[in-house]
N, C-alpha and C. Protein backbone atom coordinates (compact mmCIF):
# COMPACT_ATOMS: atom_id res chain seq x y z
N UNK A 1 11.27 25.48 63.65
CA UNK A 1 10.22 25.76 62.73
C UNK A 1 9.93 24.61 61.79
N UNK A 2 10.89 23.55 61.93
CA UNK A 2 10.75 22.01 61.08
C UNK A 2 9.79 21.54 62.11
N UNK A 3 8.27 21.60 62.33
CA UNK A 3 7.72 20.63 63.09
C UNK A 3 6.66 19.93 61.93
N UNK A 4 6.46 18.18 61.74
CA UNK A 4 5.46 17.91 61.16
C UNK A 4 4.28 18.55 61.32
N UNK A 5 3.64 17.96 60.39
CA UNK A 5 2.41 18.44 60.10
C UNK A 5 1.29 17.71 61.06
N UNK A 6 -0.09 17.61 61.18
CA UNK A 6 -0.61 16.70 61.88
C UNK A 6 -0.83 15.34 61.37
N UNK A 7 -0.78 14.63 62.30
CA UNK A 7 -1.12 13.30 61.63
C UNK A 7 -2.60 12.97 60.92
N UNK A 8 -2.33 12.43 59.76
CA UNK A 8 -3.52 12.24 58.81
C UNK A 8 -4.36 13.41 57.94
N UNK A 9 -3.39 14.59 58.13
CA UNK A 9 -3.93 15.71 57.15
C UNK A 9 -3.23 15.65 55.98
N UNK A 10 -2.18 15.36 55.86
CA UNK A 10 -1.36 14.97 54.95
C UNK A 10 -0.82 13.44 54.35
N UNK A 11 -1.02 13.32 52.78
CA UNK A 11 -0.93 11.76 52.31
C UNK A 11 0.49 11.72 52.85
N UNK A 12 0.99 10.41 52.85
CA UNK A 12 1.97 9.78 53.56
C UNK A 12 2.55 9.00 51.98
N UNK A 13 3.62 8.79 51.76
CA UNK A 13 4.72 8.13 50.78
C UNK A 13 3.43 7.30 50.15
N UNK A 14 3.72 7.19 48.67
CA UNK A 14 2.77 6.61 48.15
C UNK A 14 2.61 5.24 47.94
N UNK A 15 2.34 3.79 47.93
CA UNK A 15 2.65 2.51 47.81
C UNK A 15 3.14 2.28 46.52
N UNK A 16 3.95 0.97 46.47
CA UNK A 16 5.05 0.92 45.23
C UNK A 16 3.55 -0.48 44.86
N UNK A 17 3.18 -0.23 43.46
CA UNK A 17 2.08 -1.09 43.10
C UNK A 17 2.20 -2.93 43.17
N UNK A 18 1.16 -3.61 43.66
CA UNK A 18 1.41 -5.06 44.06
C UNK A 18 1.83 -5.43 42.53
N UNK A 19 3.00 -6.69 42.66
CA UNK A 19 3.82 -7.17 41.61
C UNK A 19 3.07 -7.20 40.57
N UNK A 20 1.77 -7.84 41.08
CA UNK A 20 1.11 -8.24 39.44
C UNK A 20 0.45 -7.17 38.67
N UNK A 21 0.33 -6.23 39.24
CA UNK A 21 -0.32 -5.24 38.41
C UNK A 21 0.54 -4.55 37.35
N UNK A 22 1.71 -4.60 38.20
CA UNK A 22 3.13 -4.50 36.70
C UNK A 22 3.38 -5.45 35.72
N UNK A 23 3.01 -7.03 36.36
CA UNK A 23 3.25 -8.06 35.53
C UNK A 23 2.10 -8.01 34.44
N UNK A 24 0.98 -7.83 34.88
CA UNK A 24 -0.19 -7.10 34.04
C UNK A 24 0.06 -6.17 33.05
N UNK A 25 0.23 -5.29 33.26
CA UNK A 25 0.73 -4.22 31.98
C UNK A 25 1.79 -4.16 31.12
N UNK A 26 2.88 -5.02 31.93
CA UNK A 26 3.43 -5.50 30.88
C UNK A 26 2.98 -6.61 29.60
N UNK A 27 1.59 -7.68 30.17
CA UNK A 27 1.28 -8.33 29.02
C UNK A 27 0.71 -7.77 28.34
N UNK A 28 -0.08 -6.17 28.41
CA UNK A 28 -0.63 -5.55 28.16
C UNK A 28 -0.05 -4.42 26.95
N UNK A 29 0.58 -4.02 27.59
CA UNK A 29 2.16 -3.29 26.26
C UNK A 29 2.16 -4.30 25.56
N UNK A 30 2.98 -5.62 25.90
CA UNK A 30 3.24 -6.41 24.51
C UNK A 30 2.31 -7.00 23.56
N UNK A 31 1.05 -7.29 24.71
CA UNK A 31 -0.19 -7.92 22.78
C UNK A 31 -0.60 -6.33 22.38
N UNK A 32 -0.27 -4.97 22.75
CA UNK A 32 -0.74 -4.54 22.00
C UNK A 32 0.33 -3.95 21.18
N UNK A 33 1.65 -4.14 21.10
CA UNK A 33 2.76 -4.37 20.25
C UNK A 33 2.70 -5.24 19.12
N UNK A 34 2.00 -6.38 19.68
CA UNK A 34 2.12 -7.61 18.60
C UNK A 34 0.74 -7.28 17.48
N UNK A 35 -0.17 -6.17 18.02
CA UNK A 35 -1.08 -6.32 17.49
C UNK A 35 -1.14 -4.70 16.89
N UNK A 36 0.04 -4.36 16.87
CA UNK A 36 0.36 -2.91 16.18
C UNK A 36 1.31 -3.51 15.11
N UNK A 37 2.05 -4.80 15.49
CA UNK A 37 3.01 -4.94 14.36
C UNK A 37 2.35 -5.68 13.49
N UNK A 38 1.18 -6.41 13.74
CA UNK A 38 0.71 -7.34 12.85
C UNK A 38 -0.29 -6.18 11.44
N UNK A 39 -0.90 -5.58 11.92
CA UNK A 39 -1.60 -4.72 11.31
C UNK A 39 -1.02 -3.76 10.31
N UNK A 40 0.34 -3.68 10.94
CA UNK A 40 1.24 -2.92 9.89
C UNK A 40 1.91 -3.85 8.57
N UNK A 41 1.76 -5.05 9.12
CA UNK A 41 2.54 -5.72 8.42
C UNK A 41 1.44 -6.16 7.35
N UNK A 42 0.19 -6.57 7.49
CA UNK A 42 -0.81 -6.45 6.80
C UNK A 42 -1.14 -5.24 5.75
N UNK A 43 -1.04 -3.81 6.63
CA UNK A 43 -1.33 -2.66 5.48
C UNK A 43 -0.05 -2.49 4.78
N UNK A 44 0.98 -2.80 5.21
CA UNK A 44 2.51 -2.14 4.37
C UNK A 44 3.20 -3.05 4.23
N UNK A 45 2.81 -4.84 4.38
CA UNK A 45 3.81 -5.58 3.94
C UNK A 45 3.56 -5.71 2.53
N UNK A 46 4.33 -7.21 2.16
CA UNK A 46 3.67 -7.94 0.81
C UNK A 46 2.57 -8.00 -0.02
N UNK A 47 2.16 -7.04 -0.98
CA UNK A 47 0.86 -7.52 -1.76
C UNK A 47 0.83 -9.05 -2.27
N UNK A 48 -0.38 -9.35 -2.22
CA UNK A 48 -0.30 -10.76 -3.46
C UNK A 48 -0.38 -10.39 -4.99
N UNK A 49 -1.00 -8.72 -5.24
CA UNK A 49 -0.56 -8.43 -6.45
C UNK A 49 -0.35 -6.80 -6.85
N UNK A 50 0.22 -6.83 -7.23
CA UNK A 50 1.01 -4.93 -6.99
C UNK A 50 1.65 -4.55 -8.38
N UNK A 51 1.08 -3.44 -8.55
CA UNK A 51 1.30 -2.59 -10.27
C UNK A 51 2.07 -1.57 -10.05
N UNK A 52 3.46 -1.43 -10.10
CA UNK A 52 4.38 -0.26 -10.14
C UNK A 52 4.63 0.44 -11.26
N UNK A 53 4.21 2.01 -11.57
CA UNK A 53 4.90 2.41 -12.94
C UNK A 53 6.54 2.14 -12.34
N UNK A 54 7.12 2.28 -13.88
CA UNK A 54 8.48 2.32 -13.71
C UNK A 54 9.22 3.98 -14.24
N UNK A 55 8.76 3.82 -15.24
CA UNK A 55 8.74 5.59 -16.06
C UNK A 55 7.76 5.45 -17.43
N UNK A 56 7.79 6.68 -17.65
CA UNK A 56 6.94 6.89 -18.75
C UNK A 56 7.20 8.42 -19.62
N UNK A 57 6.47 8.15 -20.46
CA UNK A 57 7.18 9.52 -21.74
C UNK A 57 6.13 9.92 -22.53
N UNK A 58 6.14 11.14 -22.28
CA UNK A 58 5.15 11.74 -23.72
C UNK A 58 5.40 11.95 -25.23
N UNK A 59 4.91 11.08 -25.38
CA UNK A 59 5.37 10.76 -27.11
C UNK A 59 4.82 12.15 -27.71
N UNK A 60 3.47 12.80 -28.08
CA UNK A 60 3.02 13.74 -28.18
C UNK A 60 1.72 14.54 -26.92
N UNK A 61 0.86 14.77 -28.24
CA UNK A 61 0.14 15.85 -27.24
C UNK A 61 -1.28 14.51 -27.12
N UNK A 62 -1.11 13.66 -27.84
CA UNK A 62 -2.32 12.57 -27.80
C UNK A 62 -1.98 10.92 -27.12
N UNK A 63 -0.39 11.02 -26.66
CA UNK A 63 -0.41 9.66 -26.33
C UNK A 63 0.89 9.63 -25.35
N UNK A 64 0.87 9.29 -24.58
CA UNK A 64 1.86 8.69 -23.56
C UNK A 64 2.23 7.17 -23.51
N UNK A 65 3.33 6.81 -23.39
CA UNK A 65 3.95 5.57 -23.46
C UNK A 65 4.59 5.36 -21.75
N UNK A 66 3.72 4.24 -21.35
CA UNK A 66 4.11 3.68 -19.88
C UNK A 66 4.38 1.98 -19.64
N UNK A 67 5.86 2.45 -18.92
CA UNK A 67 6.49 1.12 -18.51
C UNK A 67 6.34 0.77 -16.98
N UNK A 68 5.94 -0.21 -16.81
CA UNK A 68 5.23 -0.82 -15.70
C UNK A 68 5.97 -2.04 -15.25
N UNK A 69 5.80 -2.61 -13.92
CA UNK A 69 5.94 -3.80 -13.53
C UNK A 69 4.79 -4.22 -12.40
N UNK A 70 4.60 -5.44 -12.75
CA UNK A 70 3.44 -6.07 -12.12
C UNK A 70 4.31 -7.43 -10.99
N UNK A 71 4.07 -7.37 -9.96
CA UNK A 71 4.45 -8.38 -9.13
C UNK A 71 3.55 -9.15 -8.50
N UNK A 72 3.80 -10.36 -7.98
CA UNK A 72 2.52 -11.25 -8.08
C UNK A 72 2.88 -12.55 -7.24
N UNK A 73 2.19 -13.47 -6.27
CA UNK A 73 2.87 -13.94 -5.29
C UNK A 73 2.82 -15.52 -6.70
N UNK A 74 1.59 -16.03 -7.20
CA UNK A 74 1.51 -16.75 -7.64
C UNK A 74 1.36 -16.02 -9.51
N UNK A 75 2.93 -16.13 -10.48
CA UNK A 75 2.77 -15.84 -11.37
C UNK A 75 2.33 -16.80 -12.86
N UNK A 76 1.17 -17.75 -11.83
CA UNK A 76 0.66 -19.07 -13.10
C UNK A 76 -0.33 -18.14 -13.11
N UNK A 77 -1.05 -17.06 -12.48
CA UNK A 77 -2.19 -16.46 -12.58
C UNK A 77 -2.33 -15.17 -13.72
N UNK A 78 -3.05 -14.98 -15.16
CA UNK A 78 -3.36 -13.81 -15.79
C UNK A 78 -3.94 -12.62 -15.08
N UNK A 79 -3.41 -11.31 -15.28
CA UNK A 79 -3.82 -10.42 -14.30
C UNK A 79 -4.29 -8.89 -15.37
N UNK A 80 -5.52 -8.09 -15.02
CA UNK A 80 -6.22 -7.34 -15.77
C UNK A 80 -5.42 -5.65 -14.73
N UNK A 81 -4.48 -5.31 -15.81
CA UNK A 81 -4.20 -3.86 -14.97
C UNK A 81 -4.85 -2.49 -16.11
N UNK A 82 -5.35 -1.61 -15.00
CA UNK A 82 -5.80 -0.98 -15.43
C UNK A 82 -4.33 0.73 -15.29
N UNK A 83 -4.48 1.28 -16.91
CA UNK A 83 -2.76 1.95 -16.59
C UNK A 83 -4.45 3.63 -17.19
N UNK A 84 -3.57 4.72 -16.50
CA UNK A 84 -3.91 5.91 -17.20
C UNK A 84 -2.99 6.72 -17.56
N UNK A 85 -3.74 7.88 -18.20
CA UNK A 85 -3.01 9.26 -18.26
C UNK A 85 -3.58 10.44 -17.54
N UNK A 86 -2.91 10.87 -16.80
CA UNK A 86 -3.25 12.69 -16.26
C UNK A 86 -2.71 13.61 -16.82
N UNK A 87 -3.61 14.71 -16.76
CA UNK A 87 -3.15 16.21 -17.28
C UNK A 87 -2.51 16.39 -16.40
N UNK A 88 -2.09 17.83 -16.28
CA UNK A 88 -1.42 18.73 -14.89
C UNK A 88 -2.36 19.31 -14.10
N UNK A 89 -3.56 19.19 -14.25
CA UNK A 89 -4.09 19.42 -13.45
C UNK A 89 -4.91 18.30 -12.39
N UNK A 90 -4.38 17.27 -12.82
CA UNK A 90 -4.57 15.65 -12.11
C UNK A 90 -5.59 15.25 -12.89
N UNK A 91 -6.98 16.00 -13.69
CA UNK A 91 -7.35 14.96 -14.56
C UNK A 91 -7.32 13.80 -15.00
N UNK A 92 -7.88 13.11 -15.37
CA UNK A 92 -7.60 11.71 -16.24
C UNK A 92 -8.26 11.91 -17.66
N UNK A 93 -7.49 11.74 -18.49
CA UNK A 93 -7.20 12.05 -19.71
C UNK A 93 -7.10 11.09 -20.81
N UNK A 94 -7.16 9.36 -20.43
CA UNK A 94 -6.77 8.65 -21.10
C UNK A 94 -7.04 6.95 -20.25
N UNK A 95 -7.41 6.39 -20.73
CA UNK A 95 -7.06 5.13 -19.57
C UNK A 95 -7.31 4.12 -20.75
N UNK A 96 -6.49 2.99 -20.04
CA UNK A 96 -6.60 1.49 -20.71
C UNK A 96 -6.20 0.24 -19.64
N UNK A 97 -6.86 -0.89 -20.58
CA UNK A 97 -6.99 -1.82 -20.04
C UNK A 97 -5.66 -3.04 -20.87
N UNK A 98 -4.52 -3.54 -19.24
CA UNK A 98 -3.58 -4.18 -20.05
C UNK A 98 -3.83 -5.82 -19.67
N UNK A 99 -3.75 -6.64 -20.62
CA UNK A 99 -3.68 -8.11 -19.87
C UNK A 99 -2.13 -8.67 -19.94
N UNK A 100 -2.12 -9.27 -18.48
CA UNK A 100 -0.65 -9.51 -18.48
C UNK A 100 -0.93 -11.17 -18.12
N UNK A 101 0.03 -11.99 -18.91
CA UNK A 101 -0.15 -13.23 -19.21
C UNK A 101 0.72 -13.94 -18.23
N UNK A 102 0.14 -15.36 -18.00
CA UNK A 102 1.31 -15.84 -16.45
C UNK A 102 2.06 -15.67 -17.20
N UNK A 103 3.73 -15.84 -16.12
CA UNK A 103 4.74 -15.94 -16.50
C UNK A 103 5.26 -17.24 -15.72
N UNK A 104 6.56 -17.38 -15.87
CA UNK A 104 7.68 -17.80 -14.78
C UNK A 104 8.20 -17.14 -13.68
N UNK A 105 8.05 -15.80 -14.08
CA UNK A 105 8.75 -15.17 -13.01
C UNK A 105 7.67 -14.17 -12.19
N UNK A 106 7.68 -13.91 -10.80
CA UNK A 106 6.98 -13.62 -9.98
C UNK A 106 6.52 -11.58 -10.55
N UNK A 107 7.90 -11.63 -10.97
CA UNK A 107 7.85 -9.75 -11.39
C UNK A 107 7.93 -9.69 -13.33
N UNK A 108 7.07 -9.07 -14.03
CA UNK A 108 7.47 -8.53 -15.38
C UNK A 108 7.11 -7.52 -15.13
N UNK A 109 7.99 -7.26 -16.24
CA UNK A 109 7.76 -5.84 -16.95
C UNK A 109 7.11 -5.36 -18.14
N UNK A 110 5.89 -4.47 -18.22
CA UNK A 110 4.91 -4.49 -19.52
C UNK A 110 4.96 -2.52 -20.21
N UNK A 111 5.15 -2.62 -21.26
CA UNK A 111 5.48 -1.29 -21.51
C UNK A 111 3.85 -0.94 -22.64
N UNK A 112 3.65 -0.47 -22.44
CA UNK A 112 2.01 0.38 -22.75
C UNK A 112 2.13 1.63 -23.86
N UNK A 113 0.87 1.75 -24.61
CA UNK A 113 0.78 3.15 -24.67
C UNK A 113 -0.68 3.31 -24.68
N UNK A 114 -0.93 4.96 -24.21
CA UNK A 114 -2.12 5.22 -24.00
C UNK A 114 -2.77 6.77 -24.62
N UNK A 115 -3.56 6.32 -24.89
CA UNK A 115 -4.41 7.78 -26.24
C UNK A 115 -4.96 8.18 -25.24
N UNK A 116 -4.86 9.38 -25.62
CA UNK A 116 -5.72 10.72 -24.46
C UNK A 116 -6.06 11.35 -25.54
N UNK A 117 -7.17 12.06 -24.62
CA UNK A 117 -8.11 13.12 -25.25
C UNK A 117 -7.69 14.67 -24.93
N UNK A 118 -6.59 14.60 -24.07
CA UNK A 118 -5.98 16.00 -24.23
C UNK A 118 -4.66 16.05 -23.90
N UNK A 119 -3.71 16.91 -24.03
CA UNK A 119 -1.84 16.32 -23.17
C UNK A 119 -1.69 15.73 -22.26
N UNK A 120 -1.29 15.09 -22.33
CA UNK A 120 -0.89 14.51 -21.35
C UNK A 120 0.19 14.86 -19.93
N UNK A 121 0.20 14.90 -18.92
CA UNK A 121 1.38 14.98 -18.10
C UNK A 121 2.24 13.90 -17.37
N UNK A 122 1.30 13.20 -17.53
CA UNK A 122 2.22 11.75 -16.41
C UNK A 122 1.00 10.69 -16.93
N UNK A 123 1.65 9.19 -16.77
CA UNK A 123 1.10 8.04 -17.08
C UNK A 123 1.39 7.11 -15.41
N UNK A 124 0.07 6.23 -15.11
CA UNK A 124 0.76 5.84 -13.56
C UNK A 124 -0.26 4.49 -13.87
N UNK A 125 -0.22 3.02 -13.18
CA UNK A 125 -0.78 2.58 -13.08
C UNK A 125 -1.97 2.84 -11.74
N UNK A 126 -3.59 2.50 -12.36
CA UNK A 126 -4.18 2.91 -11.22
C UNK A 126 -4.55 1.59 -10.40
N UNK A 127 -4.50 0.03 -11.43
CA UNK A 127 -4.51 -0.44 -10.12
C UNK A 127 -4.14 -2.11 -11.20
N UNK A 128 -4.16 -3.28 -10.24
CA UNK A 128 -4.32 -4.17 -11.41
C UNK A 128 -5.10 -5.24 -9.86
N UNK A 129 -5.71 -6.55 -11.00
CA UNK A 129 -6.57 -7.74 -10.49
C UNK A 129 -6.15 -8.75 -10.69
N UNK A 130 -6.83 -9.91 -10.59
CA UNK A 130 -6.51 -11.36 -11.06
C UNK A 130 -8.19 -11.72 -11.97
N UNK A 131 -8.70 -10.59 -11.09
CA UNK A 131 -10.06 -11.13 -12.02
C UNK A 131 -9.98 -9.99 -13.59
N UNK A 132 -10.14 -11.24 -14.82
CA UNK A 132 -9.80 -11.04 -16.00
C UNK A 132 -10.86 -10.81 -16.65
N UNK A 133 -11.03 -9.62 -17.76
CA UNK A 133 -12.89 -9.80 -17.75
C UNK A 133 -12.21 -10.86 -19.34
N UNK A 134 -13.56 -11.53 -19.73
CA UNK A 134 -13.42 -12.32 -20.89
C UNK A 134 -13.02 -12.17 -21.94
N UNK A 135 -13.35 -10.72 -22.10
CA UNK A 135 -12.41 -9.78 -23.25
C UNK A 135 -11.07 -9.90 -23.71
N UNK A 136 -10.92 -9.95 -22.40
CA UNK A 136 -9.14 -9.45 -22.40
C UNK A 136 -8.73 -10.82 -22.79
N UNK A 137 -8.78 -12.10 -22.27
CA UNK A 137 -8.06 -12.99 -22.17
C UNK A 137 -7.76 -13.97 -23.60
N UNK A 138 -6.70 -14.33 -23.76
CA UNK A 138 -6.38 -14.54 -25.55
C UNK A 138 -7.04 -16.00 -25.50
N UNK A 139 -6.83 -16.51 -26.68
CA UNK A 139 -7.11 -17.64 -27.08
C UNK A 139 -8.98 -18.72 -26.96
């Protein structure tokens, strides 16, 4: 009752693919590896300039006090960060404008305070620049 089937009604063992079409997809996997790692490394590596709160405290019901650090690839450059306050209900409640002066060192640390117009819940930096408006800058 083992008798084949007829010839050519049925596919036959399938071919093992010509070399290069493997050698192909393999260059194919790897630039698009190199071009998954590059992109990441772009959105989630190194900023050239980056505003971290560090902590912060509610002094009362009108002002929050926030400690920050600013990092920076080139720190001969003055940089304009902008710090707020939120309610609990994520509101923004308060905002100011800090100027942070070159330094020597690539990272400082700048401690703030900020007046709100209602309690406060948390203080965060929302972002910082290199472009300084004229205001800010001393002398």
């Amino acid at each position: 009752m083992t008798q084949p089937g007829p010839v050519g009604r049925y596919p036959g063992r399938g071919r093992i693919p010509p070399r290069w079409i493997a050698i192909a997809l393999g260059i194919v996997v790897v630039i698009a590896g190199v071009g998954i790692a590059y992109v990441g490394y772009k959105e989630f590596g190194p900023k050239e300039l980056e505003g971290t709160p560090v902590t912060y405290t509610i002094v009362d019901d009108t002002t929050v006090s926030l400690r920050f650090t600013v990092t920076r690839k080139d720190p001969s450059r003055p940089v304009d960060c902008i710090v707020r306050a939120r309610a609990k209900g994520g509101n923004e409640v308060g905002r100011r404008e800090v100027y942070v002066e070159p330094s020597p060192s690539g990272t400082v640390e700048v401690t703030t305070t900020i007046r709100t117009s209602a309690p406060p819940a948390i203080g965060d930096v929302y972002g910082c620049s290199f472009d300084v408006p004229k205001y800010l800058k001393t002398g």
